[in-house]
C-alpha atoms as a PDB file:
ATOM      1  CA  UNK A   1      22.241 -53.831 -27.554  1.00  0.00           C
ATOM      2  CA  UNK A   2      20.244 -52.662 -24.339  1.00  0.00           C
ATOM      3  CA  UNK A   3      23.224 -53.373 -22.189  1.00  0.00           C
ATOM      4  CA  UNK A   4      25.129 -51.156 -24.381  1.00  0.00           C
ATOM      5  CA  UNK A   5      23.135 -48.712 -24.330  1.00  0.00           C
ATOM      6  CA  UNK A   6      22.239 -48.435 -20.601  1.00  0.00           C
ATOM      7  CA  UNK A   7      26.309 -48.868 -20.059  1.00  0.00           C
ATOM      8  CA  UNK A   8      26.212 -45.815 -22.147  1.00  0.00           C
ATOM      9  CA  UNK A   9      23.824 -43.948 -19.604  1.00  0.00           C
ATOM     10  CA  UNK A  10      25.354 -44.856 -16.731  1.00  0.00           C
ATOM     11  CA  UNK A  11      28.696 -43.523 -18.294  1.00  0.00           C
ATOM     12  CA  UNK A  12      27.394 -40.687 -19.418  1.00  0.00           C
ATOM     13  CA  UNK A  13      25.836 -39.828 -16.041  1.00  0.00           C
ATOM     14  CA  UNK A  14      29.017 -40.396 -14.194  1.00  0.00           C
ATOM     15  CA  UNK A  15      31.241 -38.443 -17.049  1.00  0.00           C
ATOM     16  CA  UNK A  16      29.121 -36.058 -18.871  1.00  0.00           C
ATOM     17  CA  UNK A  17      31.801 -33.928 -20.422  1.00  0.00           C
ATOM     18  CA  UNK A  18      33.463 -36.688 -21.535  1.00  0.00           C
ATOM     19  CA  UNK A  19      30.783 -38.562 -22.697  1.00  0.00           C
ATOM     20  CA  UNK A  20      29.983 -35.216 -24.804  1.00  0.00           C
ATOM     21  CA  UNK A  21      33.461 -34.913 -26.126  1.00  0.00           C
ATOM     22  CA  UNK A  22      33.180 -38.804 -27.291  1.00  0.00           C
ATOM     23  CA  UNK A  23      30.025 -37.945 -29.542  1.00  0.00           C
ATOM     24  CA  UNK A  24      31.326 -34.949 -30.749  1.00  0.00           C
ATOM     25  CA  UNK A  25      34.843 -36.873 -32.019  1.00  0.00           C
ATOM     26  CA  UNK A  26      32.018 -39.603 -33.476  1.00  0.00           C
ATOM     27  CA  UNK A  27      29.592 -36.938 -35.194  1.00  0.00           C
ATOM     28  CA  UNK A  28      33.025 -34.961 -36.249  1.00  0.00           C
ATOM     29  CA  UNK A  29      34.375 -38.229 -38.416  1.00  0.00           C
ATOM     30  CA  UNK A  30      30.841 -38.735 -39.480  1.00  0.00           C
ATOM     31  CA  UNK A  31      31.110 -35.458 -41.135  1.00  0.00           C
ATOM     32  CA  UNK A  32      34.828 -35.602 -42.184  1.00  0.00           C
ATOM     33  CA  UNK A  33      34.280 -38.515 -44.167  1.00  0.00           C
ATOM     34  CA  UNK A  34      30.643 -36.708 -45.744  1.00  0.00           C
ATOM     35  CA  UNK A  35      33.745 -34.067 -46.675  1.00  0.00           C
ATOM     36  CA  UNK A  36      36.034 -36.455 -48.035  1.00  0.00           C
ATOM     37  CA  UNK A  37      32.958 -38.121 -50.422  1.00  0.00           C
ATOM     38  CA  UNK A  38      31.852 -34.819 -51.429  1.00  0.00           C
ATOM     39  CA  UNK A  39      35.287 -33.205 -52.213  1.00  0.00           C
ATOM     40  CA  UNK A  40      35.799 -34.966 -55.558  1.00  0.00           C
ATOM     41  CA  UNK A  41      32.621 -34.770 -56.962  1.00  0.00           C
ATOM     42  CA  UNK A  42      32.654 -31.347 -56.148  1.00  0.00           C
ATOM     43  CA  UNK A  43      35.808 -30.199 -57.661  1.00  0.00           C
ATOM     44  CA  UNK A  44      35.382 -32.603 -60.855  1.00  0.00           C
ATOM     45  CA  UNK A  45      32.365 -30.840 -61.778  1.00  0.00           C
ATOM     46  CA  UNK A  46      33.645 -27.104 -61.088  1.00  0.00           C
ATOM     47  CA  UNK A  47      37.107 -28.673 -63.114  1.00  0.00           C
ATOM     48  CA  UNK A  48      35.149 -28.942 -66.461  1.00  0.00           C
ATOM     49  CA  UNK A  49      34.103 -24.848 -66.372  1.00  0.00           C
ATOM     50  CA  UNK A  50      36.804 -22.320 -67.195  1.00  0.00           C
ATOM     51  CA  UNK A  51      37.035 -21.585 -63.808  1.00  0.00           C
ATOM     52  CA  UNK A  52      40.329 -23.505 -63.115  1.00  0.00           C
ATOM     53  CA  UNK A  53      42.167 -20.688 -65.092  1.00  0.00           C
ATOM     54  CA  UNK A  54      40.328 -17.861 -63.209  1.00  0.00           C
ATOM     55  CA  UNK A  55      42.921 -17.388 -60.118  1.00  0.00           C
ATOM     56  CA  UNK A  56      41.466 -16.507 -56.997  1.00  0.00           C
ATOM     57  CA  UNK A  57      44.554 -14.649 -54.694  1.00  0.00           C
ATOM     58  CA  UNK A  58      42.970 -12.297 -52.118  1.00  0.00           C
ATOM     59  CA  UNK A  59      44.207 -10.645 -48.827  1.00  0.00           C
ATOM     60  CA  UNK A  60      47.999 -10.153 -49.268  1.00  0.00           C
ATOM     61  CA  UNK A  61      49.505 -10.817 -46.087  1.00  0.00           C
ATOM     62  CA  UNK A  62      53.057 -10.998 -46.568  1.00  0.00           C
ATOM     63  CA  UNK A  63      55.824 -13.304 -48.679  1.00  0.00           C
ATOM     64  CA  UNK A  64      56.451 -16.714 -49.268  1.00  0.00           C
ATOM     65  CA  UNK A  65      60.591 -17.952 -48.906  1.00  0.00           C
ATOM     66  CA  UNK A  66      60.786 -17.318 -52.371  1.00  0.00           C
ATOM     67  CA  UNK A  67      59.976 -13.634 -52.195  1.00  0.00           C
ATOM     68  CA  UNK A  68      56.316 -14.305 -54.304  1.00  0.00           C
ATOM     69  CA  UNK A  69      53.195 -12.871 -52.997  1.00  0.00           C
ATOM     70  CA  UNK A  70      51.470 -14.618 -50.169  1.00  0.00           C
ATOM     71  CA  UNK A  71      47.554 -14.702 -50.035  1.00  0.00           C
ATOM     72  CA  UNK A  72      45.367 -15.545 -47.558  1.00  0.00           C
ATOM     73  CA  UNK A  73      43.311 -17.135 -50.799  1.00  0.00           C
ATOM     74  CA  UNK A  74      45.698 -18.604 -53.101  1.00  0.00           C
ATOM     75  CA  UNK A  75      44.092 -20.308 -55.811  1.00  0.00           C
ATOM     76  CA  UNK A  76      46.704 -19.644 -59.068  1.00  0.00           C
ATOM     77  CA  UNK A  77      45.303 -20.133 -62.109  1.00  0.00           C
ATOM     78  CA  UNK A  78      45.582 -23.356 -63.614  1.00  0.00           C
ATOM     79  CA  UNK A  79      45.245 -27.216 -62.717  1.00  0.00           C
ATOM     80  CA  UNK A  80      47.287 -28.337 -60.035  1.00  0.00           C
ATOM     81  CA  UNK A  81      50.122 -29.058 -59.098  1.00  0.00           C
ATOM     82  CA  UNK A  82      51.594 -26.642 -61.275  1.00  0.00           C
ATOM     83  CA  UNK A  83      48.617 -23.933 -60.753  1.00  0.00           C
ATOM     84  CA  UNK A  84      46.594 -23.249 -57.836  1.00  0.00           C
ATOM     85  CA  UNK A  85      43.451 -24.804 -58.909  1.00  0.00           C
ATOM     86  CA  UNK A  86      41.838 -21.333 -59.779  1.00  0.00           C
ATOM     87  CA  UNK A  87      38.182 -19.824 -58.622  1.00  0.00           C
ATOM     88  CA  UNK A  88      37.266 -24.091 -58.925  1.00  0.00           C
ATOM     89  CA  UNK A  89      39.022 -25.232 -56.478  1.00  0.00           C
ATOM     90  CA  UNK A  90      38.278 -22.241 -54.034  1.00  0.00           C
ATOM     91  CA  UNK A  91      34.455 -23.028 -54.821  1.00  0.00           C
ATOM     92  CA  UNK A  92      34.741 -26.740 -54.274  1.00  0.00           C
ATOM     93  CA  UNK A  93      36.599 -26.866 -50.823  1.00  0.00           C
ATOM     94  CA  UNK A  94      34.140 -23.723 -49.524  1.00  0.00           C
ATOM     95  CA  UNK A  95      31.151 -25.326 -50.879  1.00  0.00           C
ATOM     96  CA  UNK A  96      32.384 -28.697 -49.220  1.00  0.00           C
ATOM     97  CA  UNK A  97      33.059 -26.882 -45.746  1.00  0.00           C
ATOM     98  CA  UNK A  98      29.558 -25.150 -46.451  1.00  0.00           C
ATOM     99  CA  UNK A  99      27.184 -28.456 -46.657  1.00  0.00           C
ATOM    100  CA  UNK A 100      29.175 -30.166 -43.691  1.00  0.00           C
ATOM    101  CA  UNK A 101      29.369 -27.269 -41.336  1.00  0.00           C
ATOM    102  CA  UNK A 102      25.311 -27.081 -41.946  1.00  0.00           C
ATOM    103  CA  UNK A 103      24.893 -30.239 -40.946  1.00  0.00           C
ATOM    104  CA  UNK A 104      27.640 -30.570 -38.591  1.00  0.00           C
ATOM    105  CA  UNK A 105      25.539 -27.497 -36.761  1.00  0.00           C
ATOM    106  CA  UNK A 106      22.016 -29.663 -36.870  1.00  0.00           C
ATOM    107  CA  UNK A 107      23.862 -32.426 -35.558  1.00  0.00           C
ATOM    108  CA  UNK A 108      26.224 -31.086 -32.828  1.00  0.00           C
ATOM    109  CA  UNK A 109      23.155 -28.702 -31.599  1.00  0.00           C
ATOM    110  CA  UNK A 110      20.806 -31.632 -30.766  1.00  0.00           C
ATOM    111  CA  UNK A 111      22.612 -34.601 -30.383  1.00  0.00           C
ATOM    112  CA  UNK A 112      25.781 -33.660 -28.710  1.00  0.00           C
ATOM    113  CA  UNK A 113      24.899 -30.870 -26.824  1.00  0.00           C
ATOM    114  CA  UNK A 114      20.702 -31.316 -26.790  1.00  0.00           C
ATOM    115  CA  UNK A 115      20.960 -27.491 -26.622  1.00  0.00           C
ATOM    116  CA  UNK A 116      17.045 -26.072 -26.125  1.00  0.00           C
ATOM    117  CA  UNK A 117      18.585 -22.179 -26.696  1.00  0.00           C
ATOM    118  CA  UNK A 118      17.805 -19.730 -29.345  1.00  0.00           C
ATOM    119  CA  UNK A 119      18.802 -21.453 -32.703  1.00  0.00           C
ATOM    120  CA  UNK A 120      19.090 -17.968 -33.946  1.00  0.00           C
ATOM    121  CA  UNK A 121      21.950 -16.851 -31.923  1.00  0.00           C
ATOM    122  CA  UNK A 122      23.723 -19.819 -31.882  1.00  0.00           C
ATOM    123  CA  UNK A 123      23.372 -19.817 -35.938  1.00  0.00           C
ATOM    124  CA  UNK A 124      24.443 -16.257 -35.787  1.00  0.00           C
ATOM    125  CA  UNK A 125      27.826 -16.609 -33.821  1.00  0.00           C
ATOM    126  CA  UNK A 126      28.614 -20.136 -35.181  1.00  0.00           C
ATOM    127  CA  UNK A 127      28.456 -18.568 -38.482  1.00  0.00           C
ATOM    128  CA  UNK A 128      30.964 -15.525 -37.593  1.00  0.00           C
ATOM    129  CA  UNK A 129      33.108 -18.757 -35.831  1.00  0.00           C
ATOM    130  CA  UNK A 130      32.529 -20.516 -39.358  1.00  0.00           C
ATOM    131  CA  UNK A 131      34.063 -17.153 -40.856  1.00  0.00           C
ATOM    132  CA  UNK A 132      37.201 -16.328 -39.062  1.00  0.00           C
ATOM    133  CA  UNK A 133      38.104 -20.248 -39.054  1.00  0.00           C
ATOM    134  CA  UNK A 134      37.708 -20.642 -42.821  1.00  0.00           C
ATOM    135  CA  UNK A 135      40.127 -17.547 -42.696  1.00  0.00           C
ATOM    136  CA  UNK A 136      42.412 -18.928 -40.877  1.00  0.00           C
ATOM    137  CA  UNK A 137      42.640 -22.079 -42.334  1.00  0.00           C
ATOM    138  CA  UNK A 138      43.192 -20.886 -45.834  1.00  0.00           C
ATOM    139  CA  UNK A 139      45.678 -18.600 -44.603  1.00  0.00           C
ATOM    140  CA  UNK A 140      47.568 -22.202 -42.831  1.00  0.00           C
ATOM    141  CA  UNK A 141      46.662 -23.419 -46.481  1.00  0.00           C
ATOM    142  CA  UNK A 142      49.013 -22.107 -48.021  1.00  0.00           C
ATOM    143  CA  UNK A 143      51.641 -23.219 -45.955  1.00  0.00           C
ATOM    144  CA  UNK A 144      50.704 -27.044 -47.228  1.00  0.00           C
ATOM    145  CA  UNK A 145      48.634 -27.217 -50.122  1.00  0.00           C
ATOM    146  CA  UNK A 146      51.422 -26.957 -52.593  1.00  0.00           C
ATOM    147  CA  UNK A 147      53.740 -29.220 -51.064  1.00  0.00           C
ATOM    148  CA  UNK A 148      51.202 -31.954 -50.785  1.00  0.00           C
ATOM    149  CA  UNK A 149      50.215 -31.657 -54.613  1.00  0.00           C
ATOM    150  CA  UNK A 150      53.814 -31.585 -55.686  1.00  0.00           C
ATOM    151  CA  UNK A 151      54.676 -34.857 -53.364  1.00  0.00           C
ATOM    152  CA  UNK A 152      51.603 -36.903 -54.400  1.00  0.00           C
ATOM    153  CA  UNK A 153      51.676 -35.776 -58.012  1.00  0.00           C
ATOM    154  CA  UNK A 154      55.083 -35.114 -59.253  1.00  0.00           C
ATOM    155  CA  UNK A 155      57.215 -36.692 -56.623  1.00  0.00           C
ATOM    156  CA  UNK A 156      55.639 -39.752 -56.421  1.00  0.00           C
ATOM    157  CA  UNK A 157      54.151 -39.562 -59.812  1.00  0.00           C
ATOM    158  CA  UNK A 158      50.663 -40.823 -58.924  1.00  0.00           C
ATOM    159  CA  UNK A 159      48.996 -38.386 -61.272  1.00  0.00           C
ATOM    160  CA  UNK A 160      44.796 -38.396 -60.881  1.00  0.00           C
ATOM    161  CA  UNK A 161      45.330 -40.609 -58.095  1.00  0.00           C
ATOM    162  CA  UNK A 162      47.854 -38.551 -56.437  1.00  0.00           C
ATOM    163  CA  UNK A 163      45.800 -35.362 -56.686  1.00  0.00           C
ATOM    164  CA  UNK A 164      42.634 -37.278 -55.123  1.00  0.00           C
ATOM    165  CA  UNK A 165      44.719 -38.294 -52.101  1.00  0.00           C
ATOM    166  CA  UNK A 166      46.358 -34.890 -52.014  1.00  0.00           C
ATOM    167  CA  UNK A 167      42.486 -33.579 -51.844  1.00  0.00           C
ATOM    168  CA  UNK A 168      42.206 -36.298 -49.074  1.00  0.00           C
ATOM    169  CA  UNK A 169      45.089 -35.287 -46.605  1.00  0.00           C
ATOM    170  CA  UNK A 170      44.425 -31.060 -47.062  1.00  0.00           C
ATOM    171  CA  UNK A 171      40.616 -31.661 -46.080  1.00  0.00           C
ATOM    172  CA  UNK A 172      41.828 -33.846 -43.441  1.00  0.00           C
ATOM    173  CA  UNK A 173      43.971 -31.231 -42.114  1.00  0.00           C
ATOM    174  CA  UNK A 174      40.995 -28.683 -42.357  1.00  0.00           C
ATOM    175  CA  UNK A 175      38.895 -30.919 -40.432  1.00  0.00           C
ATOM    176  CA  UNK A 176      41.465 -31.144 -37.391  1.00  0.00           C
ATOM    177  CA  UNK A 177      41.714 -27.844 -37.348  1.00  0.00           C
ATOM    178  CA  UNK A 178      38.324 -27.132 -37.648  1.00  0.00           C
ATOM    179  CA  UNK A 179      37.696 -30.332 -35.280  1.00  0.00           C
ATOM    180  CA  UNK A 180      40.160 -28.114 -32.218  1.00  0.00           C
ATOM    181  CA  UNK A 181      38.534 -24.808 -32.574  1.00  0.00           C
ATOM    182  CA  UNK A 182      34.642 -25.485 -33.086  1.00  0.00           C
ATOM    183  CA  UNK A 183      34.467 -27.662 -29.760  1.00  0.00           C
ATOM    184  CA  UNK A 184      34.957 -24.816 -27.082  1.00  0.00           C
ATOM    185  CA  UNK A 185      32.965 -22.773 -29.405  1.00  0.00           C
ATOM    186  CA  UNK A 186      29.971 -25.083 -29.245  1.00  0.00           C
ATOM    187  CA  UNK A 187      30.167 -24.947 -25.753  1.00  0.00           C
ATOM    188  CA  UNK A 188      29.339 -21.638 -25.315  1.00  0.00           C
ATOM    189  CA  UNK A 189      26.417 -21.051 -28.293  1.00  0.00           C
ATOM    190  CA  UNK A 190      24.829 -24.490 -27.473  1.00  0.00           C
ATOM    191  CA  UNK A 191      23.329 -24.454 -24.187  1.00  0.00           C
ATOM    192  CA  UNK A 192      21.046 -25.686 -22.190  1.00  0.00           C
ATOM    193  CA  UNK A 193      18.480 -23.541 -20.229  1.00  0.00           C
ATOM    194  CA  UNK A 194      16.289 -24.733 -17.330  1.00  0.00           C
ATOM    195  CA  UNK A 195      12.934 -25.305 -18.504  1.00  0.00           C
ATOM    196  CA  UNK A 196      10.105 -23.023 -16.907  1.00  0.00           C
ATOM    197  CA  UNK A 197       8.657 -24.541 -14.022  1.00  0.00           C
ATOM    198  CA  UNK A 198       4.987 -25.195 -14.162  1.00  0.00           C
ATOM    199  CA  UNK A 199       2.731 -23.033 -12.696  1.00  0.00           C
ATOM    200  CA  UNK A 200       1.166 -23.998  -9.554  1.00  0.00           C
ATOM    201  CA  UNK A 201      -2.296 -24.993  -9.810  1.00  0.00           C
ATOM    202  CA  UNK A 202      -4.538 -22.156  -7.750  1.00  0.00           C
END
């Protein structure tokens, strides 16, 4: 285990940005697969409310090939595959993103980057970053969610196990995106500054 470890090092000396981009893929799956644990427990309890028949379609941006309404947030109401999952399933992917970004922040911050800057500001723009990507994603959402459902559930007639695998592959595909655009981003808010020099002793 030592030799691994001080092959590590020496690696890491010689590469540093690659040796960085390594433990951020590592930390990243870490994360993706606290996403992928979380995601069903999540959405079954937020599928027992009434919520799944509260739609949640926000931001009109245009329309789909069948002339319908495109949203930015489209949750129909109603269980999926045949509904959009409603205000539950918008809660239960954002409130899946929400625990694993937090920690994915902790963890990126200190181990990846050992950043010594003001946690503040890098809280502050990673959260506007956190923002405009969950934006975008839902908006590529909707390009994929329904497709997926309809293959896994109907198509291949896999039912509960279909939609669990469907929940599987779209926060898969929210993690690479997420996985693409967050790395440049923590390059810039996590830094590291040069540590005051000591005073010389009058």
């Amino acid at each position: 285990m030592s030799r691994l470890t001080a092959a590590w090092r020496r690696f890491a000396v010689k590469r540093p940005g690659l040796a960085q981009f390594i433990v951020f893929l590592v930390l990243s799956n870490g994360i993706t697969v606290l996403q992928l644990a979380l995601m069903p427990l999540i959405k079954w309890v937020f599928g027992m409310t009434s919520l799944v028949d509260t739609a949640f379609q926000v931001w009109p941006i245009g329309s789909n090939p069948d002339g319908s309404q495109y949203f930015i947030f489209d949750y129909a109401a109603g269980a999926l595959p045949q509904g959009g999952g409603g205000l539950a399933y918008f809660l239960a992917v954002q409130i899946t993103l929400l625990i694993a970004q937090v920690i994915n922040f902790f963890a990126q911050r200190s181990i990846t980057f050992k950043s010594n800057s003001s946690i503040g500001k890098a809280a502050f723009w990673y959260a506007i970053a956190y923002v405009i990507i969950t934006i975008l994603a839902a908006a590529a959402q909707g390009l994929y969610k329904t497709p997926i459902y309809d293959l896994f559930i109907d198509t291949w007639g896999w039912g509960g196990t279909g939609e669990t695998l469907a929940d599987f592959v779209t926060m898969i595909i929210n993690a690479a995106i997420s996985f693409w655009v967050f790395f440049p981003i923590f390059k810039v808010i996590f830094k590291q500054e040069p540590e005051p020099k000591p005073e010389p002793v009058a």
